[in-house]
Protein backbone atom coordinates (compact mmCIF):
# COMPACT_ATOMS: atom_id res chain seq x y z
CA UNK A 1 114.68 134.75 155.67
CA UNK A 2 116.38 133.30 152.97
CA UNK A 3 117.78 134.72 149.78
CA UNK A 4 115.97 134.19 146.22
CA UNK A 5 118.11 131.96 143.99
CA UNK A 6 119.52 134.13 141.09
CA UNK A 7 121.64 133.12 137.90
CA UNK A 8 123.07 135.46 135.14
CA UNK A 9 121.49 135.67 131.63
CA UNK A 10 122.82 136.64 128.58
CA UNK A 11 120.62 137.81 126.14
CA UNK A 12 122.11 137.20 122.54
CA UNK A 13 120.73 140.01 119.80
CA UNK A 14 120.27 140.24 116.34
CA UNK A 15 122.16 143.31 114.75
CA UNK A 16 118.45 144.72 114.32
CA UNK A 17 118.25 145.49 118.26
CA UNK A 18 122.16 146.12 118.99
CA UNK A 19 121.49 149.68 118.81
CA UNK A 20 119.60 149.76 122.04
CA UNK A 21 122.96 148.32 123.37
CA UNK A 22 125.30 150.81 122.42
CA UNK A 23 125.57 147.88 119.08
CA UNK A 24 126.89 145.25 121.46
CA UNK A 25 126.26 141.28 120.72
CA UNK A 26 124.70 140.65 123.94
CA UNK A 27 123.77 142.10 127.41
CA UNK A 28 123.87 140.17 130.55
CA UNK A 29 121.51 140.74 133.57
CA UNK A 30 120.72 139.09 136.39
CA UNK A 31 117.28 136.99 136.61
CA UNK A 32 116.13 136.99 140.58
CA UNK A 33 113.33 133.96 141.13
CA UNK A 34 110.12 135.27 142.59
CA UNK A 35 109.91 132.87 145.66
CA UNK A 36 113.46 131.41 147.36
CA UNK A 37 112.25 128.23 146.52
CA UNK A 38 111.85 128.82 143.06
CA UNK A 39 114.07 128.79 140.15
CA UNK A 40 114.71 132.49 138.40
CA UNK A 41 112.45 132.59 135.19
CA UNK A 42 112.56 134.19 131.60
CA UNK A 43 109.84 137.27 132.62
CA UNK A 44 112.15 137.84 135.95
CA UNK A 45 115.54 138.22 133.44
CA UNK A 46 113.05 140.38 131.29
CA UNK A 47 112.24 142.30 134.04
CA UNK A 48 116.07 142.79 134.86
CA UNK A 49 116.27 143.92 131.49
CA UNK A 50 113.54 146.33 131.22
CA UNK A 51 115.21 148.61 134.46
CA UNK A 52 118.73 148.25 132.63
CA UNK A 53 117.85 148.55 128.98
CA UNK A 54 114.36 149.50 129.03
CA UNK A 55 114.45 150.32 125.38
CA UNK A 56 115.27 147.03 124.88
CA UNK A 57 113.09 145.55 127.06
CA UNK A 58 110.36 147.19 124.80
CA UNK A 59 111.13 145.47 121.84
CA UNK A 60 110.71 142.46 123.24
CA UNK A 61 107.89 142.24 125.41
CA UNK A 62 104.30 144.44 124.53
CA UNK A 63 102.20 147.03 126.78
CA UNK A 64 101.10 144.03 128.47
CA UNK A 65 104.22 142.39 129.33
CA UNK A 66 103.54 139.29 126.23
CA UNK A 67 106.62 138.69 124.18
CA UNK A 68 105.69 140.12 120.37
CA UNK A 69 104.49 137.73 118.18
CA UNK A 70 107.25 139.09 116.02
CA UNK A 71 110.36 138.12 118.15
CA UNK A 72 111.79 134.61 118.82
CA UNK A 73 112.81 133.71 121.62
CA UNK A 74 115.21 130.47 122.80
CA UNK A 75 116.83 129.59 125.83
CA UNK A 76 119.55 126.99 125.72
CA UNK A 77 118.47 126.29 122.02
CA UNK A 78 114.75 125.62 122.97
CA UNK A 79 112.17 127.99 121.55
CA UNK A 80 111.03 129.73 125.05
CA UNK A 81 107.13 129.68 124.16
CA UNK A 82 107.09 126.11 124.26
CA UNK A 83 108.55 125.62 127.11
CA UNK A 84 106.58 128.39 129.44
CA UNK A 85 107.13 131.71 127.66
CA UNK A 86 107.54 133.90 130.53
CA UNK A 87 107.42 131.18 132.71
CA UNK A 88 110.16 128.89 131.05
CA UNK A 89 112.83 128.62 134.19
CA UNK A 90 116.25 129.36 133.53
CA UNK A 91 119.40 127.59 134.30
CA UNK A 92 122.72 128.89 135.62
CA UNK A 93 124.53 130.82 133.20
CA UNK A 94 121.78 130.63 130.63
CA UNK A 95 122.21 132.04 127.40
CA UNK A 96 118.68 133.51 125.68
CA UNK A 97 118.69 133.81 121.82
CA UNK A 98 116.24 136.76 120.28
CA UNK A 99 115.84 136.36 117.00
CA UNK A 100 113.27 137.74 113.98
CA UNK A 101 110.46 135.68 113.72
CA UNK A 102 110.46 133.98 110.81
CA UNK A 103 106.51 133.40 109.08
């Protein structure tokens, strides 16, 4: 049996969620990938971060596990919805950007 590849995120925050944090800039986590031939994933980080900071977590994603409509979210720069949402596969050392929404 082999190990599942893992890399470590860090999730950048607007001041509006550093409270959760103990008013930190970011958090790191690790983000586990579901299969070892698989690369770790945005929802596995999130699910890092929901057993660390599950406060947090809850800001982010709803009941059902969707990001909020209300919350942006970009990985290396790119806006994470278009490129998988929960889905969107993370590199090494990726850094994740949560920002307000903006309508």
């Amino acid at each position: 049996m082999n190990a599942r590849p893992v890399t470590l995120v860090t999730f950048v925050l607007p001041s509006t969620l550093r409270h959760w944090i103990g008013d930190d800039t970011q958090v790191r986590v690790f983000a586990v990938a579901p299969e070892e031939s698989e690369t770790p994933t945005l929802g596995g980080a999130l699910d890092t971060l929901r057993r660390t900071h599950p406060d947090l977590e809850g800001r982010l994603r709803d009941e059902y596990g969707v990001l909020r409509r209300h919350i942006g979210i970009f990985v290396c720069g790119e806006n994470a919805r278009r490129l998988g949402g929960l889905d969107c596969e993370l590199p090494p050392g990726a850094e994740v950007y949560v920002l307000p929404a903006l309508n």
